[in-house]
Protein backbone atom coordinates (compact mmCIF):
# COMPACT_ATOMS: atom_id res chain seq x y z
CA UNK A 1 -5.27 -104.16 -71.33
CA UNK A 2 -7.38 -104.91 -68.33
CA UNK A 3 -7.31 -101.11 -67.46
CA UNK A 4 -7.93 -100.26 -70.49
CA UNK A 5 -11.11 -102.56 -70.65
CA UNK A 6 -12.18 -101.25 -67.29
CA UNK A 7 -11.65 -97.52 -68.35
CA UNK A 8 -13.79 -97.96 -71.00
CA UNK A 9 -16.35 -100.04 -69.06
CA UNK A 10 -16.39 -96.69 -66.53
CA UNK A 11 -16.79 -94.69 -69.47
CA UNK A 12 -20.04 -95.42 -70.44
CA UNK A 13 -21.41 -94.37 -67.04
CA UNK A 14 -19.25 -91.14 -66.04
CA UNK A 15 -17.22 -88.98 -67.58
CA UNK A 16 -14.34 -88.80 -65.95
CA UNK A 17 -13.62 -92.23 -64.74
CA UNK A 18 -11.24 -92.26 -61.75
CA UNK A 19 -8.52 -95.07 -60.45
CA UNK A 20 -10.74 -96.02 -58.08
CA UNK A 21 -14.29 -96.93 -60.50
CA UNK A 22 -11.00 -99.35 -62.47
CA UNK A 23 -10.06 -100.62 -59.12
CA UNK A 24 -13.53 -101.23 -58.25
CA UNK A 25 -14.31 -102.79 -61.44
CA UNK A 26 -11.32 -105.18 -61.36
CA UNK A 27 -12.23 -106.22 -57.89
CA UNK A 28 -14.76 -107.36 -58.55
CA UNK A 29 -13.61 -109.85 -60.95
CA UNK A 30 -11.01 -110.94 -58.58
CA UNK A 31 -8.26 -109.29 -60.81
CA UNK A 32 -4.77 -108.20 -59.11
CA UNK A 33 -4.46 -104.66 -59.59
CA UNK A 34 -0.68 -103.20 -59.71
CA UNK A 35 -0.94 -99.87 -58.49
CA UNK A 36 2.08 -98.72 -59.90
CA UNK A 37 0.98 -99.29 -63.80
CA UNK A 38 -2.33 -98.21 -62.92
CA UNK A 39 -1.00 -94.73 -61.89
CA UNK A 40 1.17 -95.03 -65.09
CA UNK A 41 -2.00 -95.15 -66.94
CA UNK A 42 -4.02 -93.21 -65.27
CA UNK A 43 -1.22 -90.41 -65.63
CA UNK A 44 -1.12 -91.54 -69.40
CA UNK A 45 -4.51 -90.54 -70.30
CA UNK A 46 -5.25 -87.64 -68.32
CA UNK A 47 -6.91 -84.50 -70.02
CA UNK A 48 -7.24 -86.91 -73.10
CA UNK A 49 -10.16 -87.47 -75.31
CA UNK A 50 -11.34 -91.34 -75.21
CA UNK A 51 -12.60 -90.84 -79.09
CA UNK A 52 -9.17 -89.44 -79.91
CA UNK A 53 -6.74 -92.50 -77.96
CA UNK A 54 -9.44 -95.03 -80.01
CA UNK A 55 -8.82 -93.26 -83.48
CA UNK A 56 -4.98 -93.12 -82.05
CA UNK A 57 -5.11 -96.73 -81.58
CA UNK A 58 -6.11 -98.11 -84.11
CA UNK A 59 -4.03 -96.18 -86.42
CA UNK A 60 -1.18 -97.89 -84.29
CA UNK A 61 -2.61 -101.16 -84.83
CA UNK A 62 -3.44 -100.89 -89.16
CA UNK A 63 0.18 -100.32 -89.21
CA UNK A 64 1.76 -103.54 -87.45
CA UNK A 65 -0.34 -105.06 -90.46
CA UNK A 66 -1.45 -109.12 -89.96
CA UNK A 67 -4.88 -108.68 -89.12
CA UNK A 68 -7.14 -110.30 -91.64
CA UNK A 69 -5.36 -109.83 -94.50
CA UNK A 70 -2.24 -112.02 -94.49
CA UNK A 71 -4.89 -115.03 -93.50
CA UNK A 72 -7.21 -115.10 -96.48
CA UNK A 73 -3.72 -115.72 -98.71
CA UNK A 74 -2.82 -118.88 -96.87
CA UNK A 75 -6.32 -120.04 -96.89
CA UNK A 76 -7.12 -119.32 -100.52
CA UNK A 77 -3.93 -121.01 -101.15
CA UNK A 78 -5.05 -123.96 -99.17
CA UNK A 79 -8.74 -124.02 -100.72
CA UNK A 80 -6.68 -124.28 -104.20
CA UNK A 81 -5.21 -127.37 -103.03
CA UNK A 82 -7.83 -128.83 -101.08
CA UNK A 83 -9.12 -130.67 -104.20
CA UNK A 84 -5.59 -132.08 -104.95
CA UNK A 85 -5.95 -133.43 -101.56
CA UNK A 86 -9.56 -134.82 -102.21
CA UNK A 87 -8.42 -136.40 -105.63
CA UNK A 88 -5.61 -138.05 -104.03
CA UNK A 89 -7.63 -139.65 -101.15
CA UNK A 90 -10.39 -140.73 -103.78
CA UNK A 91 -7.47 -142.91 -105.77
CA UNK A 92 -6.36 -144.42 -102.84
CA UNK A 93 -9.92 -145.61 -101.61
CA UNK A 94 -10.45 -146.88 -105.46
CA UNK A 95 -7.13 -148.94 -105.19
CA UNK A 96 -7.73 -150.13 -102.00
CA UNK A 97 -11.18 -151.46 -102.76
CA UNK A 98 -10.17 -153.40 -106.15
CA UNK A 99 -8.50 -155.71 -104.19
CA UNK A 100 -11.10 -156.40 -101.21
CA UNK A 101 -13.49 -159.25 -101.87
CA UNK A 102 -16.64 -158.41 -100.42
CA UNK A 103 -17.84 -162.18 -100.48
CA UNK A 104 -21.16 -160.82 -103.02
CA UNK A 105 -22.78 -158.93 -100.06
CA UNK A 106 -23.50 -155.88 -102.12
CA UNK A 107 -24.01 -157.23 -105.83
């Protein structure tokens, strides 16, 4: 991912990025660069359009599914019994404050 980021950080300033504007880029965030998986990737997008690997992408990623989605059921689920919740706490405090005597400080 960090090659990635720094690809795309290259990107906006050239147009043909090499492994040495990622390398410089990642040094100088102190980042360990493998060279081995930054040939790999290098060698992975060569001769490709950056538009293209996005659009690519994030076809890939709509199809492992998740995202936002699969939260808001949970959470509307939750919202639903939220008041349950509330109502519940509100009896207890009522119960619990019939039997205090508060010795007439706040008649």
């Amino acid at each position: 991912m960090k090659f990635v980021a720094a690809f795309l950080m290259a990107k906006l300033s050239k147009d043909a990025p090499t492994a040495e504007d990622i390398k410089t880029i990642l040094s100088s965030v102190d980042c360990e660069i493998d060279e081995e998986r930054l040939s790999d990737f290098m060698a992975e997008i060569d001769g490709k359009d950056v538009n293209e690997l996005i659009t690519a992408g994030s076809a890939k990623m709509a199809s492992l599914g998740g995202g936002g989605g699969a939260a808001a059921a949970p959470a509307a689920g939750a919202a639903a019994e939220a008041p349950k919740a509330e109502a519940k706490k509100e009896e207890v405090k009522e119960e619990s404050d019939e039997g205090m005597d508060d010795f007439g400080l706040f008649d």
